[in-house]
Structure formats: structure tokens, C-alpha cells
C-alpha atoms as a PDB file:
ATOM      1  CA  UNK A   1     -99.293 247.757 -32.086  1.00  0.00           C
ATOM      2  CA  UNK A   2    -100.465 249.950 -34.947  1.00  0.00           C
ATOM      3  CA  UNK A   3    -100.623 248.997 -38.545  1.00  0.00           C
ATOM      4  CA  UNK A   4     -97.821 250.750 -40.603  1.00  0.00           C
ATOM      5  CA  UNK A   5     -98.184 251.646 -44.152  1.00  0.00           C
ATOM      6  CA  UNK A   6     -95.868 252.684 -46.769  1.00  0.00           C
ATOM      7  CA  UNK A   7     -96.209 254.116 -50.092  1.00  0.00           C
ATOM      8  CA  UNK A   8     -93.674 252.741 -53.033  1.00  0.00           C
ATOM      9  CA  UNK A   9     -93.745 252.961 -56.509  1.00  0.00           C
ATOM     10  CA  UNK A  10     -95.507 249.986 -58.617  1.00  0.00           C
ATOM     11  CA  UNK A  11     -93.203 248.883 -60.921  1.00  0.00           C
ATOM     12  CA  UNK A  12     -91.382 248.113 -58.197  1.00  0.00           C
ATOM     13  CA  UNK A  13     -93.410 245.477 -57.412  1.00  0.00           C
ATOM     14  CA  UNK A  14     -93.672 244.832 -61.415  1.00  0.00           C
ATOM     15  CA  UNK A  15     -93.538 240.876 -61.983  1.00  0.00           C
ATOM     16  CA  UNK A  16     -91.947 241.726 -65.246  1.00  0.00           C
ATOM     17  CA  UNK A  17     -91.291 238.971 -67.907  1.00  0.00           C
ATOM     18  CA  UNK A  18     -89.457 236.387 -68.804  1.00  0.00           C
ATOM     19  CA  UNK A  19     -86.896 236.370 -71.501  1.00  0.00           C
ATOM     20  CA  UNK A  20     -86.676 232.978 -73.303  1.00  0.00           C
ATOM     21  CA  UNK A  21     -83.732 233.766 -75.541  1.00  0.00           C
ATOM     22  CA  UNK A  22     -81.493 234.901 -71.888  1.00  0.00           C
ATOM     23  CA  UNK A  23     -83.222 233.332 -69.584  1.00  0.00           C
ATOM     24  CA  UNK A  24     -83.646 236.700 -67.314  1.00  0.00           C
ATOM     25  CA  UNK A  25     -86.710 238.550 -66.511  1.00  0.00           C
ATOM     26  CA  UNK A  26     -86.918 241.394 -68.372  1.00  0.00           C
ATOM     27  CA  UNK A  27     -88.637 244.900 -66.301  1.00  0.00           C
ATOM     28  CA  UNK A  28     -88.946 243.128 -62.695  1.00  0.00           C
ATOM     29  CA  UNK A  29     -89.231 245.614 -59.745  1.00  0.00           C
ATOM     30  CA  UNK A  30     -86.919 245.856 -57.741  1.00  0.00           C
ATOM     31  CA  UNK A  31     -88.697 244.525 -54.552  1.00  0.00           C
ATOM     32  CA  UNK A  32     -90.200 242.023 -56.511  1.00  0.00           C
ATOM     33  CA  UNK A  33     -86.825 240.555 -57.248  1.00  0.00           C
ATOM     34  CA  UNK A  34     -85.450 240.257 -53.864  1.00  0.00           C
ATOM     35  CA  UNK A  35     -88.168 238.051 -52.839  1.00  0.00           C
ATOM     36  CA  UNK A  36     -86.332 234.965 -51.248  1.00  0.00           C
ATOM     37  CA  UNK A  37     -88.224 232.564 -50.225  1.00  0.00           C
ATOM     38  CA  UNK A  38     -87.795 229.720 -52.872  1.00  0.00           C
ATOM     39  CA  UNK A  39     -83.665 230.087 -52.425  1.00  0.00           C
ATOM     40  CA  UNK A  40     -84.227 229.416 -48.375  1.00  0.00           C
ATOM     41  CA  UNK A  41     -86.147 226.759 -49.034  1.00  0.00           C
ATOM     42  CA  UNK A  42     -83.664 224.784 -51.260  1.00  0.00           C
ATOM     43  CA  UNK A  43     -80.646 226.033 -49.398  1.00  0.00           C
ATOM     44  CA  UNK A  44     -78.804 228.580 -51.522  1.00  0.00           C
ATOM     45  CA  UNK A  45     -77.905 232.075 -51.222  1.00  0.00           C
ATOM     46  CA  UNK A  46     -80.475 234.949 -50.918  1.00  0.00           C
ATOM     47  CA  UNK A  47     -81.127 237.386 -53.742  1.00  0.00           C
ATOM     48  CA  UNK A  48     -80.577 240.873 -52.907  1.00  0.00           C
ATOM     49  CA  UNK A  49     -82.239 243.125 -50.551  1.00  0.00           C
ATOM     50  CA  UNK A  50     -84.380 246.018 -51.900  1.00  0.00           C
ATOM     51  CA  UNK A  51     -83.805 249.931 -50.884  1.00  0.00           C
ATOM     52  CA  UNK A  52     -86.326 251.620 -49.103  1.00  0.00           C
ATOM     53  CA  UNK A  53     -86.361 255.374 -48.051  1.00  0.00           C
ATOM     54  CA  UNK A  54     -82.282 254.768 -48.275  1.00  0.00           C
ATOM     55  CA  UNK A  55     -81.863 251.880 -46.176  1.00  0.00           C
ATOM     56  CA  UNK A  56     -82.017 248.027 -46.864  1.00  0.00           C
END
């Protein structure tokens, strides 16, 4: 099978920062922030999925 590449934005892959005052992260991308992983891992709920070219 062929590699497949796709081109997306980069501050959509921003890691952003984190607000100490709220607690949030403050200019996160939005792929960045549906990155699940750590929630599987521990058992709770996934973030959200990320749009691409209109889909999930």
C-alpha cells in the first residue's frame, strides 16, 4: 500500500499553552486537542474528534 499524505494547517497541530489562572490551554489546535490516548488509558471518555476535509 502507498503512503498517503495530507496537508493541514499548523496551528492546528499548535500545542498551545497552559492557563494557570483557568486551568485550560489557551491557542491548542484543534487536532492537537483531540489526541486521546491518556483518557483510554485511564478509562474515561474520549475528547473530541477533529474535522478534516469535512468529515471526522
Amino acid at each position: 500500500m502507498a503512503a498517503r499524505f495530507h496537508t493541514v494547517e499548523p496551528s492546528r497541530l499548535a500545542f498551545g499553552a497552559l492557563c494557570h489562572a483557568s486551568e485550560k490551554q489557551i491557542g491548542e489546535g484543534d487536532i492537537r486537542a483531540s489526541y486521546s490516548a491518556d483518557r483510554i488509558g485511564m478509562g474515561q471518555p474520549i475528547r473530541k474528534p477533529f474535522r478534516y476535509a469535512g468529515e471526522l
